[in-house]
N, C-alpha and C. Protein backbone atom coordinates (compact mmCIF):
# COMPACT_ATOMS: atom_id res chain seq x y z
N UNK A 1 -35.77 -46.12 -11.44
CA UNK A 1 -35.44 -45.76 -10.09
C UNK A 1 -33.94 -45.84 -9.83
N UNK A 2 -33.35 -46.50 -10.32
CA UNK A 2 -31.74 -47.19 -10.43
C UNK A 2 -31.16 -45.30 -10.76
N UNK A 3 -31.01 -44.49 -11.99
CA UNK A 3 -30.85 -43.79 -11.93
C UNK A 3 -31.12 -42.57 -11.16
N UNK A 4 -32.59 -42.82 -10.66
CA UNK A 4 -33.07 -41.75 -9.19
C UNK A 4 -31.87 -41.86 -7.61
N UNK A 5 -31.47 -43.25 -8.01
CA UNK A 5 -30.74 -43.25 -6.55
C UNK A 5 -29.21 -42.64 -6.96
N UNK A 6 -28.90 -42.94 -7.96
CA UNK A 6 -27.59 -42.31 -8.58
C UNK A 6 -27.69 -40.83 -8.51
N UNK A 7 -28.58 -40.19 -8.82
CA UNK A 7 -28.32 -38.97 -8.76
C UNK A 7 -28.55 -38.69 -7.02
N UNK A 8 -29.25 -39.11 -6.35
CA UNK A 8 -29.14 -38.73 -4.92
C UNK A 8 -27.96 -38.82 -4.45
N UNK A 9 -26.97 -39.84 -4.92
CA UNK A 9 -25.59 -40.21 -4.36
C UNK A 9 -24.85 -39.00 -4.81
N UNK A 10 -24.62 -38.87 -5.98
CA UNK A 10 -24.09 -37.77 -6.59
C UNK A 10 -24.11 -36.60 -5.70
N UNK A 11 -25.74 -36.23 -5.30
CA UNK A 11 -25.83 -34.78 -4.96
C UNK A 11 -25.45 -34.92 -3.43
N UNK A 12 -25.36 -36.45 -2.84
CA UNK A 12 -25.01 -36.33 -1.23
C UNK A 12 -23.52 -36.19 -0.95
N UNK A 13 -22.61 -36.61 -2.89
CA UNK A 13 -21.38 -36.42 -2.84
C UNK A 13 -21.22 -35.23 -3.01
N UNK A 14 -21.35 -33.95 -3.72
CA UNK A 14 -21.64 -32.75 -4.07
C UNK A 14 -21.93 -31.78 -2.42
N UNK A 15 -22.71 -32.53 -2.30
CA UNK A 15 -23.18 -31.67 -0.92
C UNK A 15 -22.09 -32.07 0.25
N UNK A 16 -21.81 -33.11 0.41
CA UNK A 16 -20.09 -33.39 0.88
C UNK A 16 -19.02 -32.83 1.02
N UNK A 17 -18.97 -32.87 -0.29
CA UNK A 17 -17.53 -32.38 -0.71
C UNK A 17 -17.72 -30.37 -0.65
N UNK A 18 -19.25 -30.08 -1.09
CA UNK A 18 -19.45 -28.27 -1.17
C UNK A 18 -19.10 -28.47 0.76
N UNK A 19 -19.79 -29.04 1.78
CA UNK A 19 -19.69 -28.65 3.05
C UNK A 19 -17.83 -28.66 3.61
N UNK A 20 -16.91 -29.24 3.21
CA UNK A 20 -15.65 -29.81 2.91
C UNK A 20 -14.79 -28.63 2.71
N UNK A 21 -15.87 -27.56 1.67
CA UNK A 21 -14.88 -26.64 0.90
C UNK A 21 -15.57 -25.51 1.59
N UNK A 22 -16.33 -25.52 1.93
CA UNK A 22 -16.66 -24.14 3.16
C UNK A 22 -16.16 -24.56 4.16
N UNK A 23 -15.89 -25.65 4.93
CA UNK A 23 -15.18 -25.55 5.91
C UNK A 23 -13.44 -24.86 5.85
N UNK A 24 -13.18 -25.20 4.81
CA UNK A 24 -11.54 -25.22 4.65
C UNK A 24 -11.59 -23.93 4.00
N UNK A 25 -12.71 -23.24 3.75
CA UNK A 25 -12.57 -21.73 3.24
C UNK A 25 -12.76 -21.21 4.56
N UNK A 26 -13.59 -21.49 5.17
CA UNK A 26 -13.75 -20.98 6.50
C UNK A 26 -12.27 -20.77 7.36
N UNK A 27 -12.15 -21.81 7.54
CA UNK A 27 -10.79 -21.80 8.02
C UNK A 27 -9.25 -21.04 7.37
N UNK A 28 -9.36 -20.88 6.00
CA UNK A 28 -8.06 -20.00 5.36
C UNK A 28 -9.15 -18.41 5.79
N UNK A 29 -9.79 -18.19 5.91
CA UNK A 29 -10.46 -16.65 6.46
C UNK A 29 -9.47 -16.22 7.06
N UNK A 30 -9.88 -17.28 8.78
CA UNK A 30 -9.57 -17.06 9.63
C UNK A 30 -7.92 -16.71 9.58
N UNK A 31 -7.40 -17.65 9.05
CA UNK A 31 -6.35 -17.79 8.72
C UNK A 31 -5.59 -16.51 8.19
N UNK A 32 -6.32 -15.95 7.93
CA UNK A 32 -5.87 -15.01 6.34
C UNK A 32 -6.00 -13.71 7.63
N UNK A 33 -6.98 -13.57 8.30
CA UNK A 33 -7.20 -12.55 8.89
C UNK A 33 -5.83 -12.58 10.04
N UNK A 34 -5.54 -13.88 10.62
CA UNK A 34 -4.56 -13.75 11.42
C UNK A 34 -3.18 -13.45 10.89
N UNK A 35 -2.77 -13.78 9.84
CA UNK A 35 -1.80 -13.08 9.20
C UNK A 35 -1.68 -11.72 8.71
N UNK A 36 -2.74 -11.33 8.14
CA UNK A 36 -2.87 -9.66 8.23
C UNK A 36 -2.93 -9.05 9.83
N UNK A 37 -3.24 -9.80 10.89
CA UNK A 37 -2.80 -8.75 12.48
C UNK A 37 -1.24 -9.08 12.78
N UNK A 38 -0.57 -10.23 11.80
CA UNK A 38 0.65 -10.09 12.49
C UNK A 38 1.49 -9.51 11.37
N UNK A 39 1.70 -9.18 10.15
CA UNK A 39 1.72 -8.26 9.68
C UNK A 39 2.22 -6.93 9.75
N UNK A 40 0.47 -6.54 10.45
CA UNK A 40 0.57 -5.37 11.23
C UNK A 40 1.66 -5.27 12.23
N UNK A 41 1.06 -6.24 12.82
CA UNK A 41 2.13 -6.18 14.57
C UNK A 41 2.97 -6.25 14.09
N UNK A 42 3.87 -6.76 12.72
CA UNK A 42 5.72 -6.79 12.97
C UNK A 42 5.92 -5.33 12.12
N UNK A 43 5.31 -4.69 11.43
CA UNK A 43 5.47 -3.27 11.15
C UNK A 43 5.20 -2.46 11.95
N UNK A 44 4.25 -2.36 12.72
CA UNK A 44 4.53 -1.95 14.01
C UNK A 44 5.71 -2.01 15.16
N UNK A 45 6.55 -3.06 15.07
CA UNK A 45 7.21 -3.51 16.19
C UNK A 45 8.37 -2.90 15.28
N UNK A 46 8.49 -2.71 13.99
CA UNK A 46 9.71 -2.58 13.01
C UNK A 46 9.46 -1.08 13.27
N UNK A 47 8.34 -0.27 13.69
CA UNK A 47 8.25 1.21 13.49
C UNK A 47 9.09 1.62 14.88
N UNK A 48 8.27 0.81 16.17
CA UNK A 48 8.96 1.10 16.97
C UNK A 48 10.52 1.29 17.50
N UNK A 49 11.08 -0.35 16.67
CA UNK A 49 12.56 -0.16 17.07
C UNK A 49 13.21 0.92 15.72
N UNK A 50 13.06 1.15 15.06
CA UNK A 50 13.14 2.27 14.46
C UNK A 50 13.57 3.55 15.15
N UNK A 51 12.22 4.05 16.18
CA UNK A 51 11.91 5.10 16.70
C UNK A 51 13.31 5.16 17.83
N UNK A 52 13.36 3.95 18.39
CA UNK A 52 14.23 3.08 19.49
C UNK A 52 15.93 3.91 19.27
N UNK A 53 16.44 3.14 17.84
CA UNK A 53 17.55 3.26 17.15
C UNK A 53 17.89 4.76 17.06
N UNK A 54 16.45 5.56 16.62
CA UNK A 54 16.62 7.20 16.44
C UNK A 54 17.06 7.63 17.62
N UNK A 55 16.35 7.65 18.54
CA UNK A 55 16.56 8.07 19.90
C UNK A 55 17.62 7.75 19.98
N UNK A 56 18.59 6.31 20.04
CA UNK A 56 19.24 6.51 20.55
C UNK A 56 20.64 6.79 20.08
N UNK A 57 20.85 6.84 18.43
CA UNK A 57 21.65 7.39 17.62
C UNK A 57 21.62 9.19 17.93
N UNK A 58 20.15 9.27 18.40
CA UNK A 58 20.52 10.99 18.17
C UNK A 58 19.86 11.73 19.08
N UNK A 59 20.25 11.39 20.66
CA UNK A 59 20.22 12.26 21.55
C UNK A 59 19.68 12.85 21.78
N UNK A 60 20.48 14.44 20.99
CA UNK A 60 19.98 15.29 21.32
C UNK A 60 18.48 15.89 20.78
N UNK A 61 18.12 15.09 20.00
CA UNK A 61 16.67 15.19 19.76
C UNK A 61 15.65 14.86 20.15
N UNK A 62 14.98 15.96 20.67
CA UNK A 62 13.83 15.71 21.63
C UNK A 62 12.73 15.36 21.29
N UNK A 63 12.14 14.12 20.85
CA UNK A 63 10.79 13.94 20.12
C UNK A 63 9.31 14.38 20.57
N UNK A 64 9.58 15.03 22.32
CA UNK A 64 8.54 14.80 22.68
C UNK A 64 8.47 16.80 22.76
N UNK A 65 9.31 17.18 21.79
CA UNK A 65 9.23 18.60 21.62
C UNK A 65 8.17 19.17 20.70
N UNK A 66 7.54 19.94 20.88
CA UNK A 66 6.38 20.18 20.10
C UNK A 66 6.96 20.91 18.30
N UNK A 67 8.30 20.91 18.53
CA UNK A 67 8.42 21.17 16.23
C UNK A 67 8.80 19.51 15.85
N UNK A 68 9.04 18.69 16.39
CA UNK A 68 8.79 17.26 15.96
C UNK A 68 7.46 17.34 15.33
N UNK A 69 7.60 16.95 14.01
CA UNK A 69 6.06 16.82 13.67
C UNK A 69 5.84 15.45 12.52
N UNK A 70 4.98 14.46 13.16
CA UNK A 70 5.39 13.06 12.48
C UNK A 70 4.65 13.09 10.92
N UNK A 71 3.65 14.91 11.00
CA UNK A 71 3.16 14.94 9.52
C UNK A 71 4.02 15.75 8.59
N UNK A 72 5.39 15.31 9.07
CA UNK A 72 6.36 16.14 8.33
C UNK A 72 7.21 14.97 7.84
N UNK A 73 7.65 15.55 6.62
CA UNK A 73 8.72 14.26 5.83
C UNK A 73 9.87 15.49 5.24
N UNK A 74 11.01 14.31 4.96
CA UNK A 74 12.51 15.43 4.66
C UNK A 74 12.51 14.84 3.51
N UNK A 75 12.05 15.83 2.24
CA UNK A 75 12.57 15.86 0.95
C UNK A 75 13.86 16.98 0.74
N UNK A 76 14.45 16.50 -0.33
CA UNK A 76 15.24 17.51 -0.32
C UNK A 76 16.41 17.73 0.52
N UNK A 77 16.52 17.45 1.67
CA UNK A 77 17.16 17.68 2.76
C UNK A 77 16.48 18.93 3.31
N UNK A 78 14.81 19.09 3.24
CA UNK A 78 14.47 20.10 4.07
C UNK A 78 12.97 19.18 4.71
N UNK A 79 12.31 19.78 5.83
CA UNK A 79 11.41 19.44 6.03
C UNK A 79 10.44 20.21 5.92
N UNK A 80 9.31 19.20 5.58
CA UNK A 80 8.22 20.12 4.84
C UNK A 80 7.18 19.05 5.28
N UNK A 81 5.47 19.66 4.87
CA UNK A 81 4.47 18.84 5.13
C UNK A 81 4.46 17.86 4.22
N UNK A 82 3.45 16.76 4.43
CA UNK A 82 3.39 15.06 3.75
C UNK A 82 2.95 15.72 2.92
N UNK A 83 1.59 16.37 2.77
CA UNK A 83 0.52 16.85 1.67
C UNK A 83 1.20 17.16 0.73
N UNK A 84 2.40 18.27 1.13
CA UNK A 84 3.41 18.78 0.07
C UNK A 84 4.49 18.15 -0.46
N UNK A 85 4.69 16.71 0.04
CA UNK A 85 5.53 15.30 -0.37
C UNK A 85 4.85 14.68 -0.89
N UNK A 86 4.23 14.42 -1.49
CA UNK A 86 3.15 13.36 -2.18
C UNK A 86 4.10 13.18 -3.42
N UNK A 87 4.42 11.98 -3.16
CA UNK A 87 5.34 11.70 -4.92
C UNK A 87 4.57 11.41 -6.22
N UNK A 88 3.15 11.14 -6.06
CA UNK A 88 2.35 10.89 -6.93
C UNK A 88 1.96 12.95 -7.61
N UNK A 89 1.69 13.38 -6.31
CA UNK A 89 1.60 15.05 -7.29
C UNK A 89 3.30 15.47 -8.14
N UNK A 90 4.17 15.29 -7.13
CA UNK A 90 5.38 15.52 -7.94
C UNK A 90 5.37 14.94 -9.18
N UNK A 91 5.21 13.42 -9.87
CA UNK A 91 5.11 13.05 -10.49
C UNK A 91 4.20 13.69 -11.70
N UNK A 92 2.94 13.68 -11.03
CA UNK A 92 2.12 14.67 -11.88
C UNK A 92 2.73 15.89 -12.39
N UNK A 93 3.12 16.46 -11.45
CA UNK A 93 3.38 17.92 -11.94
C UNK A 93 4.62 18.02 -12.71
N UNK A 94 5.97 17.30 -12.69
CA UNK A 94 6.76 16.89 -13.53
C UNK A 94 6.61 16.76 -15.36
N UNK A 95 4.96 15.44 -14.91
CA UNK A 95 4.81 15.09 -16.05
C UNK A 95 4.22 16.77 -16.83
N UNK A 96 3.56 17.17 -16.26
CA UNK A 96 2.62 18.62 -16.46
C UNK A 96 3.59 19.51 -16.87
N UNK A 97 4.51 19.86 -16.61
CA UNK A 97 5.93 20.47 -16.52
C UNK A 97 6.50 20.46 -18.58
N UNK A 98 6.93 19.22 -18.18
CA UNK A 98 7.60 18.15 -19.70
C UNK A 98 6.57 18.68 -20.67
N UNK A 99 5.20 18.24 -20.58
CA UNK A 99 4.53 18.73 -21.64
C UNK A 99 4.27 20.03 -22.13
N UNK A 100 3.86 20.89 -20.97
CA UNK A 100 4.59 22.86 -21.36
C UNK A 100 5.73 22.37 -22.39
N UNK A 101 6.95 22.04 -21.58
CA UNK A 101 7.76 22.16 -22.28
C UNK A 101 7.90 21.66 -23.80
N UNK A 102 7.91 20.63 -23.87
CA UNK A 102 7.44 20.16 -25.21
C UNK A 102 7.09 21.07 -25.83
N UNK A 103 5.47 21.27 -25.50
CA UNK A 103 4.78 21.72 -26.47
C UNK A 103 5.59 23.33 -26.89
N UNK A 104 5.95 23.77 -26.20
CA UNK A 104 6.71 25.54 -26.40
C UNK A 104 7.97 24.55 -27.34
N UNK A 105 8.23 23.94 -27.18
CA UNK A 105 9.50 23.64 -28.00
C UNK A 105 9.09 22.97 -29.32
N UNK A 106 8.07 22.49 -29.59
CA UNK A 106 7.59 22.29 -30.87
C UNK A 106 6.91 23.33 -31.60
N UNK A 107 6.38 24.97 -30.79
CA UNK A 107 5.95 25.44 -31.40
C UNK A 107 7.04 26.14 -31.96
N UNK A 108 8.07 26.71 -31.24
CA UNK A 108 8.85 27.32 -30.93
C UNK A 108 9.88 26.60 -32.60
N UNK A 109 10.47 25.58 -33.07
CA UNK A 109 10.72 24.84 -34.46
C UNK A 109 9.33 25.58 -35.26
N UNK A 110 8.05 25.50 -35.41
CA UNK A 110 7.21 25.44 -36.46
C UNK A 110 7.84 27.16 -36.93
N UNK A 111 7.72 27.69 -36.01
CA UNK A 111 7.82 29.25 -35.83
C UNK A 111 9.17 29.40 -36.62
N UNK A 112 10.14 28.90 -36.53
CA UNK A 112 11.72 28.87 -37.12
C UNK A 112 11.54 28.74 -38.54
N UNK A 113 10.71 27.45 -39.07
CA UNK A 113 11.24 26.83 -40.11
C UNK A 113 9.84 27.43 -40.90
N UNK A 114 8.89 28.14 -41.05
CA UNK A 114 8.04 29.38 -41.65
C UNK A 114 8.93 30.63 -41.92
């Protein structure tokens, strides 16, 4: 019986210490979730004075004009749609690009040296 009560202690320490560690997980959640809304809120507040600074560096630009368009980005020094800014397709197509090339330039040697 000596060992029956040992293991009850054990499992009332176990069950202790598990209620201990859901609480304090519970609590970094919460935690965790409130740092991801402020986060947000200071990129938000960083978008706004942004917007703030534009305005008021540049006048004469009317944002609330209908060719303002916020699904537009300036590559290049031109503006164009996001869809058509995607640096991940550029990238792609670059890489897509290089390999044409390559490959015409390795055939392009086999062809020479025959």
């Amino acid at each position: 019986m000596n060992s029956e009560e040992k293991f009850k202690g054990k499992i009332a320490d176990l069950e202790a210490d598990y209620d201990e560690l859901k609480e304090k997980h519970e609590g970094l959640e919460v935690e965790l979730e409130n740092l991801k809304s402020y986060i947000i809120q200071e990129h938000i507040n960083e978008f706004q004075k942004g917007v703030r600074q534009a305005a008021f560096f540049c006048k004469e630009v009317d944002v609330a004009n209908l060719r303002f368009d916020v699904n537009k980005d300036v590559v290049d020094d031109q503006l164009i749609n996001e869809a058509e800014s995607n640096p991940e397709e550029k990238v792609e197509k670059t890489m897509a690009d290089e390999d044409v090339n390559a490959g015409a330039t390795v055939g392009g040697d086999d062809n020479n040296a025959a």
